[in-house]
PDB file of N, CA and C in Angstrom:
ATOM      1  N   UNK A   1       0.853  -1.175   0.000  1.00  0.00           N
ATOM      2  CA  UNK A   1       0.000   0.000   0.000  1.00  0.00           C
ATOM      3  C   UNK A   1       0.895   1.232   0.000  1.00  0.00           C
ATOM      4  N   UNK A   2       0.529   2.167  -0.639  1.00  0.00           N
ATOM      5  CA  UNK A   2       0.888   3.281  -0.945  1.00  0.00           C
ATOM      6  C   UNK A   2       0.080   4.411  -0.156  1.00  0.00           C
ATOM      7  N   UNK A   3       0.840   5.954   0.404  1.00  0.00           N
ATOM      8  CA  UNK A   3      -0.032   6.703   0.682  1.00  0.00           C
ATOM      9  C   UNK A   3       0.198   8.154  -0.223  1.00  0.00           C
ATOM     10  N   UNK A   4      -0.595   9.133  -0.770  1.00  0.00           N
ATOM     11  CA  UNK A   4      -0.236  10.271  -1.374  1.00  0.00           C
ATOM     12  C   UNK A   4      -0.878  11.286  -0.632  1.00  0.00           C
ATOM     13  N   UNK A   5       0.038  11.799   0.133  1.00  0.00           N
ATOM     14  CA  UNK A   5      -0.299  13.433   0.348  1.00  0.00           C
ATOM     15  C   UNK A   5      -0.450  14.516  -0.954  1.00  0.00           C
ATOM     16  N   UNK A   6      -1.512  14.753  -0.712  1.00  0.00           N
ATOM     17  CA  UNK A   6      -1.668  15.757  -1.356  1.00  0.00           C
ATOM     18  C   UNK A   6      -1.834  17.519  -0.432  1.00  0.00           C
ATOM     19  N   UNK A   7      -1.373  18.255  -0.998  1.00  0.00           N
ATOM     20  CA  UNK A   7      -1.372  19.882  -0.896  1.00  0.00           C
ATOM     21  C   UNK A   7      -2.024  20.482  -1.657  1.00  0.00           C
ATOM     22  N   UNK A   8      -3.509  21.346  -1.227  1.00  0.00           N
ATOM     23  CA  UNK A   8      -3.403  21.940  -2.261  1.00  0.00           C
ATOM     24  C   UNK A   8      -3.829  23.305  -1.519  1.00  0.00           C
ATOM     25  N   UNK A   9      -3.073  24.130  -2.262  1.00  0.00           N
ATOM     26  CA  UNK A   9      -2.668  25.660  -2.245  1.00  0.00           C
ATOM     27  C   UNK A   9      -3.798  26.311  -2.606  1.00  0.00           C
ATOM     28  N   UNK A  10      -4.811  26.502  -1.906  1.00  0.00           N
ATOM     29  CA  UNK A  10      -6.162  27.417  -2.432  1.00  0.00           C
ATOM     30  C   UNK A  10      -6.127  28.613  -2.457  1.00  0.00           C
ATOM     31  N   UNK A  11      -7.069  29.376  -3.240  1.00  0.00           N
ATOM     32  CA  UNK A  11      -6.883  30.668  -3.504  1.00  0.00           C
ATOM     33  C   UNK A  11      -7.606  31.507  -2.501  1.00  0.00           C
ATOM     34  N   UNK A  12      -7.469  32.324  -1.960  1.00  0.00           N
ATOM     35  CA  UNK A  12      -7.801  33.243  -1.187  1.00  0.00           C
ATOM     36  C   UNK A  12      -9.030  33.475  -1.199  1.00  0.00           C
ATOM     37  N   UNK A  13     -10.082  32.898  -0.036  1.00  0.00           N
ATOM     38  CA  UNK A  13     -11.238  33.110  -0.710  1.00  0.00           C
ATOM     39  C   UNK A  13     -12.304  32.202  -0.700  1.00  0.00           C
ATOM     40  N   UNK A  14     -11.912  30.596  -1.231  1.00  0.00           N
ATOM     41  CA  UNK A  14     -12.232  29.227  -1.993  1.00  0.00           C
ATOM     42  C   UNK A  14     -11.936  28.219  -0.896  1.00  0.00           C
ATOM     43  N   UNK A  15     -11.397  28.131  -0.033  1.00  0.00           N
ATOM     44  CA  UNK A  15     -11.532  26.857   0.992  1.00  0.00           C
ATOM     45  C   UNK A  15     -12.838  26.649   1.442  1.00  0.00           C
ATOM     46  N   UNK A  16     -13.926  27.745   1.506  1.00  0.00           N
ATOM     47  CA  UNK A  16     -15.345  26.823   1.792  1.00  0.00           C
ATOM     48  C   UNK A  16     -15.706  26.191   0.581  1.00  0.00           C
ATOM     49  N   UNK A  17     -15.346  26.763  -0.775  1.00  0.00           N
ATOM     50  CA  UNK A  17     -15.845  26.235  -1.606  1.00  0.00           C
ATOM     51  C   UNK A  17     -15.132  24.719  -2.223  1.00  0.00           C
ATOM     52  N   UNK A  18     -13.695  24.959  -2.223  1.00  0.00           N
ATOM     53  CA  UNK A  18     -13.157  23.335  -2.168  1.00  0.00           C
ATOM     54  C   UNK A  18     -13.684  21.952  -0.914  1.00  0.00           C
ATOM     55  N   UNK A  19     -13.810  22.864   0.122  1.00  0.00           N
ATOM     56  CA  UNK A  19     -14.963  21.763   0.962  1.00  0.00           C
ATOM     57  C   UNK A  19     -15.781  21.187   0.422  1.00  0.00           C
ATOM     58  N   UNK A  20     -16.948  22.062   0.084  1.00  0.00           N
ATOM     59  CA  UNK A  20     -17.482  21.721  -0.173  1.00  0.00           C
ATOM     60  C   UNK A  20     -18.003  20.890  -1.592  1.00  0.00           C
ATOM     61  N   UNK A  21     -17.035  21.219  -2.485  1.00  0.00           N
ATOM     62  CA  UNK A  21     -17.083  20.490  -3.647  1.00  0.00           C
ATOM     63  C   UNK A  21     -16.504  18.498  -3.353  1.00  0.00           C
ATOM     64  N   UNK A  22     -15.721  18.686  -2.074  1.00  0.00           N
ATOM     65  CA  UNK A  22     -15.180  17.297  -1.694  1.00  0.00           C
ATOM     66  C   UNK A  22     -16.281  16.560  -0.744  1.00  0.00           C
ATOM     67  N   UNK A  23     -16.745  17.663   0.067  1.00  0.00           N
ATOM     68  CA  UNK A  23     -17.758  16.800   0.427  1.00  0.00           C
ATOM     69  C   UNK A  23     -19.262  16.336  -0.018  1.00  0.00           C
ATOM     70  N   UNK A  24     -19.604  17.607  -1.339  1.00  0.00           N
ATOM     71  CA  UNK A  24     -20.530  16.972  -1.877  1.00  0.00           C
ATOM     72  C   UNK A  24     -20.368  16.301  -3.768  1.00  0.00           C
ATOM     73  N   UNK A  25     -19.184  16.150  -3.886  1.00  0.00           N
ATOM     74  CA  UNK A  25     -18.892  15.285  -5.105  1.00  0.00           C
ATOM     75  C   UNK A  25     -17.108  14.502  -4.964  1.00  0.00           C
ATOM     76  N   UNK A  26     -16.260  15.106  -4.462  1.00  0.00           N
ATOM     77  CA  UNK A  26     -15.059  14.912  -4.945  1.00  0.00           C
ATOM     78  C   UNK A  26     -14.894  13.483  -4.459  1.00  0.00           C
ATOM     79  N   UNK A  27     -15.461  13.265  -2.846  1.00  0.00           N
ATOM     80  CA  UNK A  27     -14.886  11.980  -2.302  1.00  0.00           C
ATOM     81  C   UNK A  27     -15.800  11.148  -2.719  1.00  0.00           C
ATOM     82  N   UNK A  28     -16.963  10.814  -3.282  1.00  0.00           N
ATOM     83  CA  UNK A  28     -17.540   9.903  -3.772  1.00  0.00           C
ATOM     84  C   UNK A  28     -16.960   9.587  -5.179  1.00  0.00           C
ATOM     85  N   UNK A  29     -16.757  10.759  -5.767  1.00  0.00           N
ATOM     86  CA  UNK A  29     -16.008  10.340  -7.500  1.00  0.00           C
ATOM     87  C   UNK A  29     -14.718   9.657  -7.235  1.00  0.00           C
ATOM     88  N   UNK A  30     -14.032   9.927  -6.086  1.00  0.00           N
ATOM     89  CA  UNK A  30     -12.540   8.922  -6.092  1.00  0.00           C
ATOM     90  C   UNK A  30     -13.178   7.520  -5.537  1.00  0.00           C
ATOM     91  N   UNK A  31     -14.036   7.563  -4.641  1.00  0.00           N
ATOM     92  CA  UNK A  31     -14.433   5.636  -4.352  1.00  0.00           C
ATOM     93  C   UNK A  31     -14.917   5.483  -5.331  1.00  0.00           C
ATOM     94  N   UNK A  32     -15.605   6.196  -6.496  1.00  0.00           N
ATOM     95  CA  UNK A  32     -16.449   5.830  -7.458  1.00  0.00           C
ATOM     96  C   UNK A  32     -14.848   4.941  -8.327  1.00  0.00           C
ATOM     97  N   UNK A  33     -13.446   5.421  -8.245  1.00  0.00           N
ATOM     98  CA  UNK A  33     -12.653   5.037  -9.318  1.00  0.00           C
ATOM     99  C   UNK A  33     -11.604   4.606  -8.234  1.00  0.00           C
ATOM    100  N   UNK A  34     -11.705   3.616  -7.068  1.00  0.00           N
ATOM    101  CA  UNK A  34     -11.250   3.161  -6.720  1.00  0.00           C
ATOM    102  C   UNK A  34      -9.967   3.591  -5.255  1.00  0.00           C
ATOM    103  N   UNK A  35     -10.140   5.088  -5.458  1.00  0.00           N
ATOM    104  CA  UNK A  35      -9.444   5.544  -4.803  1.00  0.00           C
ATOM    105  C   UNK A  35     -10.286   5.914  -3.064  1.00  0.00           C
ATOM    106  N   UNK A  36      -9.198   5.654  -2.128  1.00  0.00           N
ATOM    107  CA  UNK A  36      -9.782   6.233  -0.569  1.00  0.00           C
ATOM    108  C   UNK A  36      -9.216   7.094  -0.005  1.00  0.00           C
ATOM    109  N   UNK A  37      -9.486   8.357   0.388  1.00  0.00           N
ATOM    110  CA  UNK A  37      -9.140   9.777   1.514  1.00  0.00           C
ATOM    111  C   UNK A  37      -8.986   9.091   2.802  1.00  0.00           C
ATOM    112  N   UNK A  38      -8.228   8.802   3.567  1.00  0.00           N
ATOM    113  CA  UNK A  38      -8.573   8.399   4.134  1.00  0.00           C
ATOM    114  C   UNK A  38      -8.672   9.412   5.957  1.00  0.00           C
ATOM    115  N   UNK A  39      -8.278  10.750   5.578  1.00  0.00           N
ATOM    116  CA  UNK A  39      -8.123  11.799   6.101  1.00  0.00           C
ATOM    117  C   UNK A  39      -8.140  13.110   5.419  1.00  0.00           C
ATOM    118  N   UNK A  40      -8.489  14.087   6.362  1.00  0.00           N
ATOM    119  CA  UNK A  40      -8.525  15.992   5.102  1.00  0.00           C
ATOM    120  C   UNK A  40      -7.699  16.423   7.122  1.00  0.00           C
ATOM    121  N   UNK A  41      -7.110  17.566   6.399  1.00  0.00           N
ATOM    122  CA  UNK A  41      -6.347  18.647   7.500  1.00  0.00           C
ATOM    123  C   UNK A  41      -6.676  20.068   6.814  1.00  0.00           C
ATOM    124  N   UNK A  42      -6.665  21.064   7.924  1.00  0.00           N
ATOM    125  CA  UNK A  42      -6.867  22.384   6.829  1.00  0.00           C
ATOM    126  C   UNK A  42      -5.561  23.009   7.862  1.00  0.00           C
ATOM    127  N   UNK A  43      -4.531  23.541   7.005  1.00  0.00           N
ATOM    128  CA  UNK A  43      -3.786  24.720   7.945  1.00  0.00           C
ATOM    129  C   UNK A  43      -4.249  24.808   9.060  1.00  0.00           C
ATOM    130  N   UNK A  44      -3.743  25.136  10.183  1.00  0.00           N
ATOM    131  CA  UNK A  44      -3.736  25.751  11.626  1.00  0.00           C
ATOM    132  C   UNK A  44      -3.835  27.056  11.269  1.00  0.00           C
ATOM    133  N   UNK A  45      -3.412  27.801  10.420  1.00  0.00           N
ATOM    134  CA  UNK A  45      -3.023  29.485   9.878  1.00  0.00           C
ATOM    135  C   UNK A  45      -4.111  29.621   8.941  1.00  0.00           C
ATOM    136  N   UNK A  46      -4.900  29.950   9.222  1.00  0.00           N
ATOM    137  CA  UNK A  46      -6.125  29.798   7.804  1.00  0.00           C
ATOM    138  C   UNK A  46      -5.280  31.171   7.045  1.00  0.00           C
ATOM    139  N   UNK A  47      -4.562  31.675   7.370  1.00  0.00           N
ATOM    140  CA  UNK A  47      -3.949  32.619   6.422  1.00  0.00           C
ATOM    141  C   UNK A  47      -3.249  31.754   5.423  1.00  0.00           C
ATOM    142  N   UNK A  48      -2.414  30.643   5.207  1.00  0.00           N
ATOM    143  CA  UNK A  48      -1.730  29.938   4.671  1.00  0.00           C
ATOM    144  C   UNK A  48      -2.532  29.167   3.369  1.00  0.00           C
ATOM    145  N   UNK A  49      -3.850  29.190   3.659  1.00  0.00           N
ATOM    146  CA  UNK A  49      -4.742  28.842   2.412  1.00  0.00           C
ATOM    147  C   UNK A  49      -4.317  27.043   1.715  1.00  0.00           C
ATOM    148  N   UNK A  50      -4.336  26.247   3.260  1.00  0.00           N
ATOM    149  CA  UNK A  50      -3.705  25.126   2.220  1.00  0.00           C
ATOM    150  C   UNK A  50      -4.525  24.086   2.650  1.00  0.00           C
ATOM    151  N   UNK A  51      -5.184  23.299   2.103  1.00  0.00           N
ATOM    152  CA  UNK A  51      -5.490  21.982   2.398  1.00  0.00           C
ATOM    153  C   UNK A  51      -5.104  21.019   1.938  1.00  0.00           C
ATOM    154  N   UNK A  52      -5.469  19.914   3.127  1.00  0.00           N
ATOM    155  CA  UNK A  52      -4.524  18.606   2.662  1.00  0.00           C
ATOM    156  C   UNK A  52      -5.134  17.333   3.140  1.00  0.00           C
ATOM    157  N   UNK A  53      -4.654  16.438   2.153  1.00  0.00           N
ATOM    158  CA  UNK A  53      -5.931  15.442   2.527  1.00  0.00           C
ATOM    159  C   UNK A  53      -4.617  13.277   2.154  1.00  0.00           C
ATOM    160  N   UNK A  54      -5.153  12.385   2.415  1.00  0.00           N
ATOM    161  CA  UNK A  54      -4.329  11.582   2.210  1.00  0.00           C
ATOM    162  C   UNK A  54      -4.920  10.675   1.820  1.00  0.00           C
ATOM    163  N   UNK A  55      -4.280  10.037   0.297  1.00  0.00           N
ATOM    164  CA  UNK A  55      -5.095   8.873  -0.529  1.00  0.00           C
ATOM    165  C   UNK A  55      -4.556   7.732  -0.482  1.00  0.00           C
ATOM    166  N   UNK A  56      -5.147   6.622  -0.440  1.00  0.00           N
ATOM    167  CA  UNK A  56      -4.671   5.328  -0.474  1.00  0.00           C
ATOM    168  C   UNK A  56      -4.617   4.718  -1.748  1.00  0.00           C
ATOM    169  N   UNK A  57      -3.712   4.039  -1.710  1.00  0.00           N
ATOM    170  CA  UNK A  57      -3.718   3.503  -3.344  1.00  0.00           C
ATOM    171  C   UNK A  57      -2.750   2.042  -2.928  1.00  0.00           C
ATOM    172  N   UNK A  58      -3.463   1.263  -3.599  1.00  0.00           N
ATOM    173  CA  UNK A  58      -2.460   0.007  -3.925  1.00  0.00           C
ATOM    174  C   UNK A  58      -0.637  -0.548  -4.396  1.00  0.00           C
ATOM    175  N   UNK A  59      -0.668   0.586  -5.285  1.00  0.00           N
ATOM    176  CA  UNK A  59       0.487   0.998  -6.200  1.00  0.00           C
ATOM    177  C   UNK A  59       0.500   2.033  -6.807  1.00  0.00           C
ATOM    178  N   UNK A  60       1.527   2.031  -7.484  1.00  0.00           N
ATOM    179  CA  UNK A  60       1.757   3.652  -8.339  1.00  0.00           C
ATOM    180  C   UNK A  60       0.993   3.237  -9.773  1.00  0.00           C
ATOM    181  N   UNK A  61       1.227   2.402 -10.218  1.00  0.00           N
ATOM    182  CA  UNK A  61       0.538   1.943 -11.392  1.00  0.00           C
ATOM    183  C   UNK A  61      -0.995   1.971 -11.196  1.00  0.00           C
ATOM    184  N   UNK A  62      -1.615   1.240 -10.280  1.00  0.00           N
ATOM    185  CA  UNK A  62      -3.322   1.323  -9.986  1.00  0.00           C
ATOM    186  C   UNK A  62      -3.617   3.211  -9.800  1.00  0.00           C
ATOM    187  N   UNK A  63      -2.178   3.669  -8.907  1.00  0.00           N
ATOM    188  CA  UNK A  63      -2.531   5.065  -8.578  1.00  0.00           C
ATOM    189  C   UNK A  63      -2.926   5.694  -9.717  1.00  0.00           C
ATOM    190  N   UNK A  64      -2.143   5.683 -10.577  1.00  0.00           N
ATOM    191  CA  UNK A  64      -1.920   7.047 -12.246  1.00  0.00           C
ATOM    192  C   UNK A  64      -2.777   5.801 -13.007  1.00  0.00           C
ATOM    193  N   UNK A  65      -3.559   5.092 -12.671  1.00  0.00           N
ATOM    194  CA  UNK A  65      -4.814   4.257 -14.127  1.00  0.00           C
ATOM    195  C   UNK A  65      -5.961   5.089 -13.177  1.00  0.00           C
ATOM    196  N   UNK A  66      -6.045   4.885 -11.981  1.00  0.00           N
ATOM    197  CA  UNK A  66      -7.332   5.492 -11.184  1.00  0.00           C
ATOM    198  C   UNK A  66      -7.653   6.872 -11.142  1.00  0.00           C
ATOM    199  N   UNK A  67      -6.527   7.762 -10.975  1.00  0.00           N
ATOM    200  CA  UNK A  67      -6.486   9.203 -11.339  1.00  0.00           C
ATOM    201  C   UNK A  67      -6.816   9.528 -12.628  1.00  0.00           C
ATOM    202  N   UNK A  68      -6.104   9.059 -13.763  1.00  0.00           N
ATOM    203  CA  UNK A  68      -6.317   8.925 -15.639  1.00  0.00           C
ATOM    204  C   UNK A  68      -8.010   9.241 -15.332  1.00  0.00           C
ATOM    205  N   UNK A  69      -8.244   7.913 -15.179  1.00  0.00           N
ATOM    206  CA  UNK A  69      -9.862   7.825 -14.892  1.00  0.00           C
ATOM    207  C   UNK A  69     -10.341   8.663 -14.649  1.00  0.00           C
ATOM    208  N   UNK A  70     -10.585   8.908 -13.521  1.00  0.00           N
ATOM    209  CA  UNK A  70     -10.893  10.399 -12.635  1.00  0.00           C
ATOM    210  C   UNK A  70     -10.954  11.709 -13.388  1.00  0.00           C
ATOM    211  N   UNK A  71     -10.039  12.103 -13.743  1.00  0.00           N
ATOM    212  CA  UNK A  71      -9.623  13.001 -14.010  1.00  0.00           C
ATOM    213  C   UNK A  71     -10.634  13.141 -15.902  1.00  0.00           C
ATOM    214  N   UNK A  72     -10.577  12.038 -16.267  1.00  0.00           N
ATOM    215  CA  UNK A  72     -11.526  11.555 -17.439  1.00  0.00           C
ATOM    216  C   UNK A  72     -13.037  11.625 -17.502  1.00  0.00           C
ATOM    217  N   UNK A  73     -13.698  11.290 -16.479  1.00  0.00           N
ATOM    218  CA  UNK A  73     -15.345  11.182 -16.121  1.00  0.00           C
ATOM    219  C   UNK A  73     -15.658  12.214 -16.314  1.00  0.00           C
ATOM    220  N   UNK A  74     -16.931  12.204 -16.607  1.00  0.00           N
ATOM    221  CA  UNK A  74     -17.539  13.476 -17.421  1.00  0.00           C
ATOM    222  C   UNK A  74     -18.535  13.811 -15.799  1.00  0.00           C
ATOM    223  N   UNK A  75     -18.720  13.136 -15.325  1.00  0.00           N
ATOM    224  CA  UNK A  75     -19.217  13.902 -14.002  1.00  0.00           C
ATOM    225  C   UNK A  75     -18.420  14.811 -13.520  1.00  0.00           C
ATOM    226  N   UNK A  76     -16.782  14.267 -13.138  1.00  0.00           N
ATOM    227  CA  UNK A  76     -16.037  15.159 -12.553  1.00  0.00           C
ATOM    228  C   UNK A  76     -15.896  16.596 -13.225  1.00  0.00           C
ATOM    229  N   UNK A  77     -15.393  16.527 -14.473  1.00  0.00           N
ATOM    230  CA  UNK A  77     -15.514  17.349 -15.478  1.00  0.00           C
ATOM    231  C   UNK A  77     -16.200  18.755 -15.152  1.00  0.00           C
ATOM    232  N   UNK A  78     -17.570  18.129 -15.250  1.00  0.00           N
ATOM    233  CA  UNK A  78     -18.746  18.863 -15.224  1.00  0.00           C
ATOM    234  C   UNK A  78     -18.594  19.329 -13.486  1.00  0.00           C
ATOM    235  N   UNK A  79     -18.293  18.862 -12.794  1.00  0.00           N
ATOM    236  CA  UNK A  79     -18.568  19.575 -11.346  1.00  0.00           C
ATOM    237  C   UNK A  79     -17.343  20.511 -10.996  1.00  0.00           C
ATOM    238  N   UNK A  80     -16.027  19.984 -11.768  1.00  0.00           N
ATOM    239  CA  UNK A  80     -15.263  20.941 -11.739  1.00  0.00           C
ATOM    240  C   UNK A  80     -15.313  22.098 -12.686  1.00  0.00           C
ATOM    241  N   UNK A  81     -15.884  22.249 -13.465  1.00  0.00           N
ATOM    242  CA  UNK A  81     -16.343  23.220 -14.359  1.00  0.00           C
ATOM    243  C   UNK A  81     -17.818  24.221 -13.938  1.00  0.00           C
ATOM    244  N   UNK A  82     -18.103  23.651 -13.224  1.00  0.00           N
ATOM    245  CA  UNK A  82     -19.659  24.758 -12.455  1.00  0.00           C
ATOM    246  C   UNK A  82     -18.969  24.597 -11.201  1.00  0.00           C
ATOM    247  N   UNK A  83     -17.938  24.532 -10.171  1.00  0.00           N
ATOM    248  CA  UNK A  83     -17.647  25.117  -9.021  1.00  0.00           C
ATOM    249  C   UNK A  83     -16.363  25.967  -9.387  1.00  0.00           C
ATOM    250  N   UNK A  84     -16.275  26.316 -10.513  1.00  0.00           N
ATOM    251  CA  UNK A  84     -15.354  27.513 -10.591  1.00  0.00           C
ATOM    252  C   UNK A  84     -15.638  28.099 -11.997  1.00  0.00           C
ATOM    253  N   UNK A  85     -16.760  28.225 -11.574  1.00  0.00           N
ATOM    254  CA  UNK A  85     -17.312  29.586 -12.479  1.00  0.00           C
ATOM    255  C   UNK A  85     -16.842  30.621 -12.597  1.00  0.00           C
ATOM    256  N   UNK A  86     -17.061  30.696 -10.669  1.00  0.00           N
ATOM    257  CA  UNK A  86     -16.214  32.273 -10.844  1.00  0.00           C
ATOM    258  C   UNK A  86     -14.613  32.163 -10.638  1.00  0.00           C
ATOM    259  N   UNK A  87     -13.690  31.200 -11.135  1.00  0.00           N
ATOM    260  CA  UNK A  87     -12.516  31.430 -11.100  1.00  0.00           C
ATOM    261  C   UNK A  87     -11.765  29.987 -10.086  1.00  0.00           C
ATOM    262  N   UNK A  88     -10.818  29.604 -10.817  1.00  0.00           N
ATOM    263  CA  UNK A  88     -10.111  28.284 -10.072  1.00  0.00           C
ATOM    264  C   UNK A  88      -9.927  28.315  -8.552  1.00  0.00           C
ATOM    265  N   UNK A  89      -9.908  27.109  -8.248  1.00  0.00           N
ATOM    266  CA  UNK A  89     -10.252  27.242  -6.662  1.00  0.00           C
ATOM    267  C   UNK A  89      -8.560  27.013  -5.601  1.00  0.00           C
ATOM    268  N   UNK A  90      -8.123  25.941  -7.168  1.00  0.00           N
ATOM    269  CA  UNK A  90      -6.611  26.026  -6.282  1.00  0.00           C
ATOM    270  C   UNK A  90      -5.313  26.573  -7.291  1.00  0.00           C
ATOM    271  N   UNK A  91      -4.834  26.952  -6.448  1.00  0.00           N
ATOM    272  CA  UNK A  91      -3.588  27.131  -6.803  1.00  0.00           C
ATOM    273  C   UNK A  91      -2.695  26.407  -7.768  1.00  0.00           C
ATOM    274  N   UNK A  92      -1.777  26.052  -6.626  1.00  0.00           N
ATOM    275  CA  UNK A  92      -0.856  25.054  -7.513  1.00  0.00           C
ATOM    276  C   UNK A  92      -1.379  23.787  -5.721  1.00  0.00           C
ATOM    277  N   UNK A  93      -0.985  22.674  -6.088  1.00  0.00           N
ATOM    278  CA  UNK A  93      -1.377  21.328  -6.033  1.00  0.00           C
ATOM    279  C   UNK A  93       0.611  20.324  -5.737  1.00  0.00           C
ATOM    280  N   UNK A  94       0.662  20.357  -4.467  1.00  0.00           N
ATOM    281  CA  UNK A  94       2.084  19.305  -4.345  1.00  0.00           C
ATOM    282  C   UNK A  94       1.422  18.012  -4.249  1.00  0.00           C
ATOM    283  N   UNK A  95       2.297  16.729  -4.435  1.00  0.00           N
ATOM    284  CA  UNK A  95       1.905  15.123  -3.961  1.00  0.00           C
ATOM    285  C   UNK A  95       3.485  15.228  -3.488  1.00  0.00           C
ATOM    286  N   UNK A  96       3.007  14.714  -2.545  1.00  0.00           N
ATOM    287  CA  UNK A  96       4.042  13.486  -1.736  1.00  0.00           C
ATOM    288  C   UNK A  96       3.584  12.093  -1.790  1.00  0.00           C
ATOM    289  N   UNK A  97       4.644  10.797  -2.084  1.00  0.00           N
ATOM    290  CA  UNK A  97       4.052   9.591  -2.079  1.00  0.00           C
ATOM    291  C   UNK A  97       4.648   8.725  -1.188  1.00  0.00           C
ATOM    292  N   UNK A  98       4.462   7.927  -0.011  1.00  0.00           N
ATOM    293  CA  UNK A  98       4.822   7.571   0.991  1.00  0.00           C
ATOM    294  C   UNK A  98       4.342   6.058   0.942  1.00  0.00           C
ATOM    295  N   UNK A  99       5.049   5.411   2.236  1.00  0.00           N
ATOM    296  CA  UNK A  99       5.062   4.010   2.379  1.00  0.00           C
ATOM    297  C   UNK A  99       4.869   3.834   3.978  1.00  0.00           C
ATOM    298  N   UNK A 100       4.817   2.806   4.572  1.00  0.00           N
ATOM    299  CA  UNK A 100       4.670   2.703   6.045  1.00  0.00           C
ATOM    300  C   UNK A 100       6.370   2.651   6.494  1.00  0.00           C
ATOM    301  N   UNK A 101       6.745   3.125   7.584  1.00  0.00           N
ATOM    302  CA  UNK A 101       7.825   2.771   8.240  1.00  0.00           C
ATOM    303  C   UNK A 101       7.642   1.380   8.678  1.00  0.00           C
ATOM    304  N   UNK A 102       8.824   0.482   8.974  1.00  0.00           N
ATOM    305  CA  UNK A 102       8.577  -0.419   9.701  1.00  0.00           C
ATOM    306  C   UNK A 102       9.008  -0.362  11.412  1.00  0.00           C
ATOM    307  N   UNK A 103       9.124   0.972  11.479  1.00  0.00           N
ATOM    308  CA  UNK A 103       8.662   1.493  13.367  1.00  0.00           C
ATOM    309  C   UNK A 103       7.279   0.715  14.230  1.00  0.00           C
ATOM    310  N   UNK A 104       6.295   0.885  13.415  1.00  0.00           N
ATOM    311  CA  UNK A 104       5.234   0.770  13.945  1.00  0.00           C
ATOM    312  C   UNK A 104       4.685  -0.584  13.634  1.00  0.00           C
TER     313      UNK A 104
END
């Protein structure tokens, strides 16, 4: 198992609205294509404008066929295209891709 942090750098403004686009489409379209959140964090500094959330994935290969996907569906498409009507919601977007220590 694989884990990917993701960052994403929102625009000033748009963190209720990236919420809410995850909680009423984003995290069902990734179980819809196989993928699990299995956590969200928002900054401590709400000045810092960053949220961050952590996906599970099998492999890197299942990861980038499940994202392809994703990123492909005409639902997603469409919901990312009417929640930024008025203008993109993030920034720029880091991944980190991680593994378990064997500490624990």
């Amino acid at each position: 198992m694989i884990y990917e942090l993701r960052t994403y750098h929102v625009h000033p403004g748009k963190m209720q609205d990236i919420l809410t686009r995850f909680k009423d489409h984003t995290v069902q379209l990734f179980a819809n294509h196989g993928m699990n959140i299995t956590e969200f964090w928002e900054d401590v500094d709400a000045s810092n404008n960053r949220l961050y959330y952590v996906v599970e994935h099998p492999d890197l290969e299942t990861r980038n066929r499940n994202f392809e996907n994703f990123q492909n569906d005409p639902e997603w498409i469409e919901v990312k295209r009417l929640s930024e009507l008025n203008g993109p919601l993030v920034d720029r977007l880091d991944s980190s891709f991680m593994k378990k220590a064997p500490v624990l």
